[in-house]
C-alpha atoms as a PDB file:
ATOM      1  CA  UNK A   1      87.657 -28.370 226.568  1.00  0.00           C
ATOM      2  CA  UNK A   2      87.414 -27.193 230.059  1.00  0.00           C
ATOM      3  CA  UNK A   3      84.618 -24.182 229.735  1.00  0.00           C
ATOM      4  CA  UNK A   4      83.742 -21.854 227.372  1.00  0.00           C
ATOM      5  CA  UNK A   5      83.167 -18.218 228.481  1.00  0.00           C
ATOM      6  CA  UNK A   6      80.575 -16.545 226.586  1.00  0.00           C
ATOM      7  CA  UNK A   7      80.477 -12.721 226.717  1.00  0.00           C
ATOM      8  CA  UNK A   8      77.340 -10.762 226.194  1.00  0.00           C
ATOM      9  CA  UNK A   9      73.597 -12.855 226.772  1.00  0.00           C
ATOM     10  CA  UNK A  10      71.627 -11.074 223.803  1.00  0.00           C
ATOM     11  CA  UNK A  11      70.964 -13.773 220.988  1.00  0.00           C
ATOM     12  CA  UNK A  12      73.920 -14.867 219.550  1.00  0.00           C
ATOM     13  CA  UNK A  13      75.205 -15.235 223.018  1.00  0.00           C
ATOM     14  CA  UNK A  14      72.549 -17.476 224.123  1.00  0.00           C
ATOM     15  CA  UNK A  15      71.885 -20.026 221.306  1.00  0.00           C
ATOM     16  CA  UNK A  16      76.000 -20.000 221.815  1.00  0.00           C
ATOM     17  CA  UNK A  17      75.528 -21.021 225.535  1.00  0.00           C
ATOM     18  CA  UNK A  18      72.597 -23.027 225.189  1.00  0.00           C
ATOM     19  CA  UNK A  19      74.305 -25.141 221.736  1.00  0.00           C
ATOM     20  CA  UNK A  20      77.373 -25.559 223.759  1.00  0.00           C
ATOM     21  CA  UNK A  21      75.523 -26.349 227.415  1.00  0.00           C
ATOM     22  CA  UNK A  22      73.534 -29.210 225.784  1.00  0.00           C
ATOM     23  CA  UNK A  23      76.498 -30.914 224.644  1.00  0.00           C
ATOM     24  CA  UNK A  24      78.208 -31.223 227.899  1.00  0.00           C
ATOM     25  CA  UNK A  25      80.629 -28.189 227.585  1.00  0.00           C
ATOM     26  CA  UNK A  26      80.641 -25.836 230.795  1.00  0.00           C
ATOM     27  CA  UNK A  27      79.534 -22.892 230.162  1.00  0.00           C
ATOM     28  CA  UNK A  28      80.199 -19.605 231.849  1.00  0.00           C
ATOM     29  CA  UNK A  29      77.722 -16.987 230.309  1.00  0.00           C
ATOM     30  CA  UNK A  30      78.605 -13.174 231.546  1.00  0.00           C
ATOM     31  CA  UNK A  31      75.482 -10.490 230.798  1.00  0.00           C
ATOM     32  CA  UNK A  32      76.073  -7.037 231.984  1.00  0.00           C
ATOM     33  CA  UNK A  33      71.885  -6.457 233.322  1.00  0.00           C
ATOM     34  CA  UNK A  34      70.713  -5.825 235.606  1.00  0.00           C
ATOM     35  CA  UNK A  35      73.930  -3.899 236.919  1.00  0.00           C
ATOM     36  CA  UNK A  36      74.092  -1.791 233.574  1.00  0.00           C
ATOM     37  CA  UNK A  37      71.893  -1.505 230.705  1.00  0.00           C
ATOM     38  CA  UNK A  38      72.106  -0.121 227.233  1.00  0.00           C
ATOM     39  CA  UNK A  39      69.976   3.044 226.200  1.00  0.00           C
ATOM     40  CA  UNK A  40      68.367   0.979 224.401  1.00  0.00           C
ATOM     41  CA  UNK A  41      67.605  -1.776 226.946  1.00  0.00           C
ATOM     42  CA  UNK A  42      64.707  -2.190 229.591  1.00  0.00           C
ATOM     43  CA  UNK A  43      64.937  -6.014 230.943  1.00  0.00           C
ATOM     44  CA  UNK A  44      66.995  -7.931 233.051  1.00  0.00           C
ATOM     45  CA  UNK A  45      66.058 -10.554 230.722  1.00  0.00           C
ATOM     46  CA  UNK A  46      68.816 -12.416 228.303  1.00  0.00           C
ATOM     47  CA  UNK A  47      67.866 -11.963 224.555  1.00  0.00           C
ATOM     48  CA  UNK A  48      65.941  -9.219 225.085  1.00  0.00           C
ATOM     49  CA  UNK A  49      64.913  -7.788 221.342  1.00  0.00           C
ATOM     50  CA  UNK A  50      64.933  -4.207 221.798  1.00  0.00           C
ATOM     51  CA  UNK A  51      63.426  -2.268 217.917  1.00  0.00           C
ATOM     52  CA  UNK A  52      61.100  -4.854 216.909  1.00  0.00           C
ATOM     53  CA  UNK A  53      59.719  -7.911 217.843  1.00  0.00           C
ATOM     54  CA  UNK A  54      59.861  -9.325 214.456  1.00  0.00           C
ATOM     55  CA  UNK A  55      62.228 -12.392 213.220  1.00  0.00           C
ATOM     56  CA  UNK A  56      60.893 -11.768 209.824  1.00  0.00           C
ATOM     57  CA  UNK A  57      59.996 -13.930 207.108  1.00  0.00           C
ATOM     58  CA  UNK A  58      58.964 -17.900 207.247  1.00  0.00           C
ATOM     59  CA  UNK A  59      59.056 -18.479 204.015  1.00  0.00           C
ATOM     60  CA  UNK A  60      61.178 -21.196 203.110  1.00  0.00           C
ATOM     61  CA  UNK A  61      62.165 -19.502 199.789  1.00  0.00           C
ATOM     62  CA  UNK A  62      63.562 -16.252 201.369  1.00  0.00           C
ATOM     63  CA  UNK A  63      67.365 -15.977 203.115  1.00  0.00           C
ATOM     64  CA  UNK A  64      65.252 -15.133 206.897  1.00  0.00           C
ATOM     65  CA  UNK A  65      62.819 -18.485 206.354  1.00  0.00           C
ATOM     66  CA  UNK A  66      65.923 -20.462 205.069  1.00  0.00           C
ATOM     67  CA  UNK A  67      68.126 -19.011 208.358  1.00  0.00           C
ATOM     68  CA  UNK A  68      64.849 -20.269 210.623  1.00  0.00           C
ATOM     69  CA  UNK A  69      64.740 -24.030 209.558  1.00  0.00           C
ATOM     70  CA  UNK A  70      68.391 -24.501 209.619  1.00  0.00           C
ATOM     71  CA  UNK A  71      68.532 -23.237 212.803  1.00  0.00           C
ATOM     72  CA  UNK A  72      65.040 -25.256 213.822  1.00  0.00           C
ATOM     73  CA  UNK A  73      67.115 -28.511 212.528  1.00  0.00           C
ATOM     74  CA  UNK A  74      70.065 -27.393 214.967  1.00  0.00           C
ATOM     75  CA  UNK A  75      67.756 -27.574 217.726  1.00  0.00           C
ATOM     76  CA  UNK A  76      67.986 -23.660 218.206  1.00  0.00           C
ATOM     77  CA  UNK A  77      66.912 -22.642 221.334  1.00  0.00           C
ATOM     78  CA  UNK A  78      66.139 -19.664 219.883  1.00  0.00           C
ATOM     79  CA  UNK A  79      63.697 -20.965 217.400  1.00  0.00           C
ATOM     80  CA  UNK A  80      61.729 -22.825 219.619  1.00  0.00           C
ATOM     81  CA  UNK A  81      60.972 -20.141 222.285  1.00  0.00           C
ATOM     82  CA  UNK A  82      60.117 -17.844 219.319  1.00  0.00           C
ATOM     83  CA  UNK A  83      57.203 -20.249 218.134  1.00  0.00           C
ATOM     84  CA  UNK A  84      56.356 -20.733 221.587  1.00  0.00           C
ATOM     85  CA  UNK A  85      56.044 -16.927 222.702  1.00  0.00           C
ATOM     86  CA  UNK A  86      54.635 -16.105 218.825  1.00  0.00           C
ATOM     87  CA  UNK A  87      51.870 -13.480 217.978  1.00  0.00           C
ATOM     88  CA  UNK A  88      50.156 -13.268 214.495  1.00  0.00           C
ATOM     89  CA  UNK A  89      51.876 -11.209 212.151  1.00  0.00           C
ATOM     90  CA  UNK A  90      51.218 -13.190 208.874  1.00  0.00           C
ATOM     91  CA  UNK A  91      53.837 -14.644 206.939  1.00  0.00           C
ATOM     92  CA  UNK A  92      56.464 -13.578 209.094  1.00  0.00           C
ATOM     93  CA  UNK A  93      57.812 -15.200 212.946  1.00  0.00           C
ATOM     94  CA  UNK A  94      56.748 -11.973 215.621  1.00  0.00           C
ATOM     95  CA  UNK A  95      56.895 -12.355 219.397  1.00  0.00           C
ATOM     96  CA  UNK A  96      55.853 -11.045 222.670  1.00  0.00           C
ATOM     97  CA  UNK A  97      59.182  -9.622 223.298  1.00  0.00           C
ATOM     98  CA  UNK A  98      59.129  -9.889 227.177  1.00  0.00           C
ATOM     99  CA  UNK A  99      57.547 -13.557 227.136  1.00  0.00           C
ATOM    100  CA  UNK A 100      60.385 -14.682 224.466  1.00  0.00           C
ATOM    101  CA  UNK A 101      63.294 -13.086 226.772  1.00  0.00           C
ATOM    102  CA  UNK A 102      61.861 -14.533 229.802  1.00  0.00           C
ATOM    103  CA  UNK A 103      61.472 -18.131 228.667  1.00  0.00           C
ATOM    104  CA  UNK A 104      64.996 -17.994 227.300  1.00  0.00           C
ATOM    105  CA  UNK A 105      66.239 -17.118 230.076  1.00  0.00           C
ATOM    106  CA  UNK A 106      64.283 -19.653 231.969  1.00  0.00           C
ATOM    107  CA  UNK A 107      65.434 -22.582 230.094  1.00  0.00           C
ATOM    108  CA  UNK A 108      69.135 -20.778 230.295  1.00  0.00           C
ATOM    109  CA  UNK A 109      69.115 -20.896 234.468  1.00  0.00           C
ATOM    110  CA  UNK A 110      67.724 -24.331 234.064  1.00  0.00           C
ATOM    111  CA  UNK A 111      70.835 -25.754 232.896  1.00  0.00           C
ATOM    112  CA  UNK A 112      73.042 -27.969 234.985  1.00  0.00           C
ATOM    113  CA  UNK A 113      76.486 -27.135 232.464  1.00  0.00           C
ATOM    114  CA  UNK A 114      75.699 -23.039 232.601  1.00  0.00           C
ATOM    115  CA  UNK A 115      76.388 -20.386 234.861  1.00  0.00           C
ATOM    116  CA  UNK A 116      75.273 -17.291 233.995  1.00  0.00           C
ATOM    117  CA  UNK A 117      77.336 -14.370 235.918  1.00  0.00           C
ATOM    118  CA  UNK A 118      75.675 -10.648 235.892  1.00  0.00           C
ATOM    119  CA  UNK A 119      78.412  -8.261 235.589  1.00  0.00           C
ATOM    120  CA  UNK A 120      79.987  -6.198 232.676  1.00  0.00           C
ATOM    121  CA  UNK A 121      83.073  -8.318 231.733  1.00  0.00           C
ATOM    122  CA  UNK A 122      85.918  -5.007 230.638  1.00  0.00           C
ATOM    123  CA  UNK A 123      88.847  -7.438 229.673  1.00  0.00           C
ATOM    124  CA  UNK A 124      89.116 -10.620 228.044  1.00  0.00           C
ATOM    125  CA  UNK A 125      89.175 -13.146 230.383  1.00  0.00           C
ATOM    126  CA  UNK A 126      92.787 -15.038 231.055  1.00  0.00           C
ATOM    127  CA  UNK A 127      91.194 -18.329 231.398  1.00  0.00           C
ATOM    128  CA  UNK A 128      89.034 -20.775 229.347  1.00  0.00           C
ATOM    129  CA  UNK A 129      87.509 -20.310 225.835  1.00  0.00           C
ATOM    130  CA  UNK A 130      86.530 -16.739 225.614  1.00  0.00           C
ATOM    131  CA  UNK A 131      83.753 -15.532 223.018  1.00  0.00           C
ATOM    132  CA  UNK A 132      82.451 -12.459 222.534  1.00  0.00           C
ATOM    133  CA  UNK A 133      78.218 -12.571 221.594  1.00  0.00           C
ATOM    134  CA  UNK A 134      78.075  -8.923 222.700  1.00  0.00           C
ATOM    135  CA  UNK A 135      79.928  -6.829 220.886  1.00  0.00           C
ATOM    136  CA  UNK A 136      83.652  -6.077 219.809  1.00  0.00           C
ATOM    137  CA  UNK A 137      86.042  -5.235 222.510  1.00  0.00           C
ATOM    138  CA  UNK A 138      87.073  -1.323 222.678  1.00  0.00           C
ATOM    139  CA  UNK A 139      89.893  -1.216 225.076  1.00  0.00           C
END
């Protein structure tokens, strides 16, 4: 495979990037901010959690504490910058929501296999493995 183009850098879009990226797949990651944001969007940042900074439960015997060690075993970017950026909110994983986005963004520009383009993709790209992390296509 030649690159990947992943659409949209909220969270699904950038475990997607990052999972592919270690593995040695080019990765071209488009994110619409800073050039246009959501009404419900404030940072430039990728994975930006916008209603709550909660990931919900750790608890190994609920679907959200199940969801969080599978995806710990994967290696999930996402995982590990939630611990990392985590606040105490009992039995559940919560985060400083702008120290989260930033260090996953970080460790996104870091790597050598992605490029990260800012710019509102508005057609599927003709070229490479396109998919869409953002949302479904309305054209």
């Amino acid at each position: 495979m030649e690159k990947v183009i992943v659409i949209g850098g909220g969270l699904a879009g950038s475990e997607a990037a990052w999972q592919l990226a270690k593995r040695g797949i080019k990765v071209i990651l488009y994110e619409m901010k800073p050039k246009r944001f959501s009404p419900a969007h404030k940072s430039s940042f990728l994975a930006e959690l916008v209603c709550s900074n909660s990931l919900k439960s750790l608890e190994l015997n609920t679907a959200h504490g199940l969801l969080k060690e599978e995806m710990r075993r994967f290696d999930s970017l996402i995982i590990q910058e939630a611990f990392a950026s985590r606040v105490p909110a009992g039995s559940a994983l919560a985060v400083d929501r702008e120290e989260f986005s930033r260090r996953i963004t970080e460790r996104l520009m870091s790597l050598p296999q992605l490029e990260i383009i800012r710019e509102e993709v508005t057609e599927i790209p003709k070229e490479g493995f396109v998919t869409n992390c953002h949302r479904p296509f309305d054209f």
